[in-house]
C-alpha atoms as a PDB file:
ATOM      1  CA  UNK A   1      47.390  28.853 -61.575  1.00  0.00           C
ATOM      2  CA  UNK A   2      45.396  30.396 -58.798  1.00  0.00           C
ATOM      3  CA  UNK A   3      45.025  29.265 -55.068  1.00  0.00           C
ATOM      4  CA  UNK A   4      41.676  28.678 -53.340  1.00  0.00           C
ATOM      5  CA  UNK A   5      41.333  30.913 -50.946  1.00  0.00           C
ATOM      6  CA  UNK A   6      41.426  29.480 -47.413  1.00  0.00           C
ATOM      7  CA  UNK A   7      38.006  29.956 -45.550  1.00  0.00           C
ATOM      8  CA  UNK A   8      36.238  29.154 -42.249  1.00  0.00           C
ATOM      9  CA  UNK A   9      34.534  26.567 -43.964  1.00  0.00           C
ATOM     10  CA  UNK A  10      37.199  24.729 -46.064  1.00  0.00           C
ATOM     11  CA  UNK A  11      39.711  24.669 -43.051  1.00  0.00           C
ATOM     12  CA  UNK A  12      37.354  23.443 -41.117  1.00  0.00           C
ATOM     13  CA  UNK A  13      36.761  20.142 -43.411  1.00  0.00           C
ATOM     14  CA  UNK A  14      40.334  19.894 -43.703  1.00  0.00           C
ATOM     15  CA  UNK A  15      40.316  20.154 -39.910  1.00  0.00           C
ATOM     16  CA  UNK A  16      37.150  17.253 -39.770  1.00  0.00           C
ATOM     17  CA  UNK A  17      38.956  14.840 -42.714  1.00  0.00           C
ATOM     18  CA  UNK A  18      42.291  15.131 -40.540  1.00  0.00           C
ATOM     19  CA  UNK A  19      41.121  14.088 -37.407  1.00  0.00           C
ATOM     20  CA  UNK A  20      39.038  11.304 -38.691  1.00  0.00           C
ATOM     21  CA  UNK A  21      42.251   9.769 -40.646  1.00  0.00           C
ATOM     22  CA  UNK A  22      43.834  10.105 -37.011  1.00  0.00           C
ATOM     23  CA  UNK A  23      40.426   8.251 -35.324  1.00  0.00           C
ATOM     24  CA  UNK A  24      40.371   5.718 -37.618  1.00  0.00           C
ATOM     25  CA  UNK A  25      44.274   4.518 -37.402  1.00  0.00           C
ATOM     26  CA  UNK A  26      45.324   5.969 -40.991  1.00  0.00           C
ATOM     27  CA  UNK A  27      48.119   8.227 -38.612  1.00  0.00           C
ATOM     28  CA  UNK A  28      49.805   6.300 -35.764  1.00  0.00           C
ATOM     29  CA  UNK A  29      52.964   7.362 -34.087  1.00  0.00           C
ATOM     30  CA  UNK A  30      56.042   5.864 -35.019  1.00  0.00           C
ATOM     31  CA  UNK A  31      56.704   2.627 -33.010  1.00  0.00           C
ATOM     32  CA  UNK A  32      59.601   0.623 -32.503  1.00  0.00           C
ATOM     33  CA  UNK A  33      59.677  -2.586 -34.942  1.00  0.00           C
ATOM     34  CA  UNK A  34      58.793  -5.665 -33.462  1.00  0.00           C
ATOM     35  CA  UNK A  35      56.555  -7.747 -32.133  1.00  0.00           C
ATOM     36  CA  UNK A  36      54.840  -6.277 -28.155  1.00  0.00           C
ATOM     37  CA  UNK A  37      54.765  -8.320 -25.446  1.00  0.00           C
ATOM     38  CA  UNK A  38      51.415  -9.868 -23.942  1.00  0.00           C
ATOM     39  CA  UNK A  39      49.377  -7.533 -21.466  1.00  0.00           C
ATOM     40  CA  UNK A  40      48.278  -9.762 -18.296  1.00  0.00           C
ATOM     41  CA  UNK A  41      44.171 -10.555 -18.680  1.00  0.00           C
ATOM     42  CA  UNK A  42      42.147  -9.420 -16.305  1.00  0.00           C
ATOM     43  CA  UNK A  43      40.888 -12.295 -14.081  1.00  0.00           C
ATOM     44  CA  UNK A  44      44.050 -14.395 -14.967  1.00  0.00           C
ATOM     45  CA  UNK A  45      45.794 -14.366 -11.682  1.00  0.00           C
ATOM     46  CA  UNK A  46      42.301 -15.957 -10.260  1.00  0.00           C
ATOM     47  CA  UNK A  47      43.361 -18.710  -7.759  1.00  0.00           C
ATOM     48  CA  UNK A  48      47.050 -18.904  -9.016  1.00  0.00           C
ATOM     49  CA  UNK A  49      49.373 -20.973  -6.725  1.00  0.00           C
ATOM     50  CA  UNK A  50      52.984 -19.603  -6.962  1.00  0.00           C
ATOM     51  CA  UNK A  51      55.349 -22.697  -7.447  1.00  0.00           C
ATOM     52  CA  UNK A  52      52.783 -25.224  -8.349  1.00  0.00           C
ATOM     53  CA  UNK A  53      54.144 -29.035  -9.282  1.00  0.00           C
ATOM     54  CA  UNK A  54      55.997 -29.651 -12.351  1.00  0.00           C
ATOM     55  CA  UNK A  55      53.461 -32.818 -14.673  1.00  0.00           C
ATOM     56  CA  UNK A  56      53.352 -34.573 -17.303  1.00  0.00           C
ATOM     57  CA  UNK A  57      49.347 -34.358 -16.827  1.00  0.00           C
ATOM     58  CA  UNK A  58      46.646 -32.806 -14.543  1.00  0.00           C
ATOM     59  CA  UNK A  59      44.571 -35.585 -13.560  1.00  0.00           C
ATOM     60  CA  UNK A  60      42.724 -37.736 -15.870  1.00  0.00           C
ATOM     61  CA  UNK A  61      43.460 -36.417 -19.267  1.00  0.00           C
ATOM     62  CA  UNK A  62      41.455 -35.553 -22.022  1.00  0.00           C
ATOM     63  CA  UNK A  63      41.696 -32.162 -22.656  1.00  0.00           C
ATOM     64  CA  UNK A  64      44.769 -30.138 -24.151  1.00  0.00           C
ATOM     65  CA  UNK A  65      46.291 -27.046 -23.157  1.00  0.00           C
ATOM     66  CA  UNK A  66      48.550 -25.496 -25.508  1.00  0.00           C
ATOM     67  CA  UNK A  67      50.617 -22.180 -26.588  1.00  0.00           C
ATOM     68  CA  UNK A  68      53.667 -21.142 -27.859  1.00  0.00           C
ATOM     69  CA  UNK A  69      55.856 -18.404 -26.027  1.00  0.00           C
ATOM     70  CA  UNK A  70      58.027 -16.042 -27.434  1.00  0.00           C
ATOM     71  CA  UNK A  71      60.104 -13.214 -26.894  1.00  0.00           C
ATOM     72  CA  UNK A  72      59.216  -9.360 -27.057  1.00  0.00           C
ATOM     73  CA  UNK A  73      60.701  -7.582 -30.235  1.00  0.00           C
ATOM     74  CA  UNK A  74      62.215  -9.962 -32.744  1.00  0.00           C
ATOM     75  CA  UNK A  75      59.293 -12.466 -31.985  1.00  0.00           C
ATOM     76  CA  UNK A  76      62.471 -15.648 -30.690  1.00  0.00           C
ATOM     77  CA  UNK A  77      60.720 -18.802 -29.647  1.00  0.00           C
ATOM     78  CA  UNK A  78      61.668 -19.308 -25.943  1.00  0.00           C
ATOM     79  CA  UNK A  79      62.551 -22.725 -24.696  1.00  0.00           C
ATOM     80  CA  UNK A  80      62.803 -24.540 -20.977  1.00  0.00           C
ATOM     81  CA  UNK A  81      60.112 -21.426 -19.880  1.00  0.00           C
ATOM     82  CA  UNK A  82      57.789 -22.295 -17.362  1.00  0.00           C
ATOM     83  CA  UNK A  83      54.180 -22.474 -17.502  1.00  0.00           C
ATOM     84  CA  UNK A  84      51.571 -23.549 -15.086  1.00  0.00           C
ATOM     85  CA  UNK A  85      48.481 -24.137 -16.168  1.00  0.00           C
ATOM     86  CA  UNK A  86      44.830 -24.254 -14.472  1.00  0.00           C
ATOM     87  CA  UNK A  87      41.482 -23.907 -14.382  1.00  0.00           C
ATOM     88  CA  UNK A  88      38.034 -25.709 -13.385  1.00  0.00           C
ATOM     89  CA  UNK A  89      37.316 -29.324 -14.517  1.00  0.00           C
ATOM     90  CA  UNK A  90      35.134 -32.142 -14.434  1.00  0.00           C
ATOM     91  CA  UNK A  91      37.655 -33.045 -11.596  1.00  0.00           C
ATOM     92  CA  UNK A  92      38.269 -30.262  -9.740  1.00  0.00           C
ATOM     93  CA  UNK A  93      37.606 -26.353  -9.120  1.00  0.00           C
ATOM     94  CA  UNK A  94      40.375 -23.554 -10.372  1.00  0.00           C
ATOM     95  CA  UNK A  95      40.913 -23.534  -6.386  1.00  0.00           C
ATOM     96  CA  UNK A  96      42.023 -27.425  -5.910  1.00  0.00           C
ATOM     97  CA  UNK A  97      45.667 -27.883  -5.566  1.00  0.00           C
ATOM     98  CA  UNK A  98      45.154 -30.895  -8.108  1.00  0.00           C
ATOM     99  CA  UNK A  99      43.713 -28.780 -10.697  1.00  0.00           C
ATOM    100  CA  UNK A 100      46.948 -27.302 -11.014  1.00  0.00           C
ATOM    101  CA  UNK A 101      50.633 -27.886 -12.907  1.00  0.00           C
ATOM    102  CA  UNK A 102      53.081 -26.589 -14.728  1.00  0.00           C
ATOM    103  CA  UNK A 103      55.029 -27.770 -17.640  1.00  0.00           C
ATOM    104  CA  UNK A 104      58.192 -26.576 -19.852  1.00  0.00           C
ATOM    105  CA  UNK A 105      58.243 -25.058 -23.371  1.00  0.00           C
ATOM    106  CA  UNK A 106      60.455 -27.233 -25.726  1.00  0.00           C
ATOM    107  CA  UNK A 107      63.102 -26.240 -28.094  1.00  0.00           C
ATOM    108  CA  UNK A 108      60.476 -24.523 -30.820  1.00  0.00           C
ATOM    109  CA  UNK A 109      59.215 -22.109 -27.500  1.00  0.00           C
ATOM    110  CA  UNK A 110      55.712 -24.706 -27.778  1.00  0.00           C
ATOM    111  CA  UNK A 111      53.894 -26.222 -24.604  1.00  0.00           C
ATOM    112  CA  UNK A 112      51.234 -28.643 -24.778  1.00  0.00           C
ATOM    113  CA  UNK A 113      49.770 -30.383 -21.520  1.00  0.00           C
ATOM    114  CA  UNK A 114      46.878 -32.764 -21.070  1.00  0.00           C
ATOM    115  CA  UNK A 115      44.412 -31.830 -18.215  1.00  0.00           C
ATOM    116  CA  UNK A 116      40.793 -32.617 -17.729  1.00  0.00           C
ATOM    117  CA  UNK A 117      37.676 -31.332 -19.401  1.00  0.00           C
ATOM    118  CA  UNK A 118      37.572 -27.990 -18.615  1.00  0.00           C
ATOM    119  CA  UNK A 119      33.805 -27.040 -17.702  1.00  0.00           C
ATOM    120  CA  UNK A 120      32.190 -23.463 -17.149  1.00  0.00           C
ATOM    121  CA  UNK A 121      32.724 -21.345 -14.618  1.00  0.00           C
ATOM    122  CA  UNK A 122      30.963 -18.474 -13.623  1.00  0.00           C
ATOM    123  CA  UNK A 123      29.235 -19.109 -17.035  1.00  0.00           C
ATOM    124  CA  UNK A 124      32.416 -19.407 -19.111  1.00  0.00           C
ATOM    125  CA  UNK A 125      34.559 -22.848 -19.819  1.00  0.00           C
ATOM    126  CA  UNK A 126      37.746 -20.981 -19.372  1.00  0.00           C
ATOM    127  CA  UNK A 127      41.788 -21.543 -18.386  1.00  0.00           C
ATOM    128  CA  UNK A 128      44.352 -20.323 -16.997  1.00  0.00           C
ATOM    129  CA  UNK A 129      48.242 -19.809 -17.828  1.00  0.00           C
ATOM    130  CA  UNK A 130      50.963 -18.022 -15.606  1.00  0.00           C
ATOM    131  CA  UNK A 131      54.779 -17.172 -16.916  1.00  0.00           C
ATOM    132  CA  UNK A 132      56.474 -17.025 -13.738  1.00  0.00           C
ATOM    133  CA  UNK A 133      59.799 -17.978 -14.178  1.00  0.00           C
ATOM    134  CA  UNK A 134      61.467 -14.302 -13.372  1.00  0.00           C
ATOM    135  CA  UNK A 135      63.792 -14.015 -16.855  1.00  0.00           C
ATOM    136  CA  UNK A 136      60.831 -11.880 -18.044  1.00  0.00           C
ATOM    137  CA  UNK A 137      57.811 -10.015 -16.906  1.00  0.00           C
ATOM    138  CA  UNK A 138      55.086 -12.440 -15.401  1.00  0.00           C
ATOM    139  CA  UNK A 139      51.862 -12.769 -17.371  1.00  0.00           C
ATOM    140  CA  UNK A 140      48.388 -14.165 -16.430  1.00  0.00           C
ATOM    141  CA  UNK A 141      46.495 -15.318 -19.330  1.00  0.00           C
ATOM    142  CA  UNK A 142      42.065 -16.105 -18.862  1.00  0.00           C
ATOM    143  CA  UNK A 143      41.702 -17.384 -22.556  1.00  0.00           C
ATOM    144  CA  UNK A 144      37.944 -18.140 -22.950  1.00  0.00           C
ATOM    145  CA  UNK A 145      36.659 -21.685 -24.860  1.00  0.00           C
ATOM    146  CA  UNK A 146      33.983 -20.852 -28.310  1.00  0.00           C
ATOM    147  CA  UNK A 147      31.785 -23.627 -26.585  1.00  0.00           C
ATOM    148  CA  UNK A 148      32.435 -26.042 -23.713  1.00  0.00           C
ATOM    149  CA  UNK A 149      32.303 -29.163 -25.868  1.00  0.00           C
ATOM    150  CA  UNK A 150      35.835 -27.781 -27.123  1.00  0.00           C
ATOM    151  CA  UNK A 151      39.025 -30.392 -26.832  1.00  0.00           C
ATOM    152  CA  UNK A 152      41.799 -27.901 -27.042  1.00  0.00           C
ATOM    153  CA  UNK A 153      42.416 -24.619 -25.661  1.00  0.00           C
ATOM    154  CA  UNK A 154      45.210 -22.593 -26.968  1.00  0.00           C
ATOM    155  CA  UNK A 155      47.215 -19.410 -25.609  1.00  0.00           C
ATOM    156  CA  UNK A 156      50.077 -17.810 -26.380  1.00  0.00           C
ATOM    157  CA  UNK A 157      52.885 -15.447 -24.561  1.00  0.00           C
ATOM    158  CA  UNK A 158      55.159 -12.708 -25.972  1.00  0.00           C
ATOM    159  CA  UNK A 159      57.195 -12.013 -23.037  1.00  0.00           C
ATOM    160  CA  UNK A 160      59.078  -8.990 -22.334  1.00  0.00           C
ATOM    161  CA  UNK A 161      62.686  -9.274 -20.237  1.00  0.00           C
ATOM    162  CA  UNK A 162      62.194  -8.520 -16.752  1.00  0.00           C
END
């Protein structure tokens, strides 16, 4: 059996091939198991109003928010968390203290609440969702509709303990 030498040239490929299988996500540290919690969005907290009404809707109907939130590592559905819920509508801006509410998850961690159209705003139909309940780490969610004809908007939280 004989070795290949070891040259400028072939360490340096070996060198190359390694650091592209680290680019491309082939070597990744060890993490711990589990599922991560939810970063905050940028542009979530936009017009938030701490402490905003419990609802059954926002205003006319029409239109459904609706998520699931869950907790940080072993992925538990959360129930009875808050979540208020916003955004700009064929009745009202983001800003408006009536395009605002909040609702409860139920017992499967799932919230669902019916709210107007929501209609663009600075050139995106978009909502917004706030955890804010203080068990866990507040999070602002800015989910973005595929087209402003859309019916349903969905988001969802993985919260991490506060």
């Amino acid at each position: 059996m004989t070795k290949a030498p070891f040259t400028r040239r072939s360490l340096m490929a070996t060198g190359g091939a390694f650091m592209a299988a680290g680019a491309s996500g082939l070597m990744v540290p060890a993490r711990a198991a589990g599922l991560a919690p939810t970063p905050s969005m940028r542009g979530g907290s936009n017009n938030y109003r701490p402490g905003a009404a419990m609802v059954d809707r926002i205003g006319g109907g029409g239109f459904w928010m609706a998520g699931t939130v869950r907790r940080a590592g072993d992925g538990a559905p959360l129930p009875g968390q808050r979540i208020q819920i916003w955004a700009h509508t064929t009745e009202g801006h983001e800003r408006d203290p009536q395009s605002h509410g909040a609702t409860l998850t139920d017992a499967n961690g799932e919230f669902r609440l019916e709210m107007p159209q929501i209609v663009p705003a600075f050139g995106q139909p978009h909502g917004h969702l706030a955890y804010d309940s203080g068990a866990f780490e507040t999070v602002f969610l800015r989910p973005i509709m595929s087209r402003s004809s859309d019916k349903t908007l969905t988001a969802h939280f993985v919260l991490q303990p506060a």
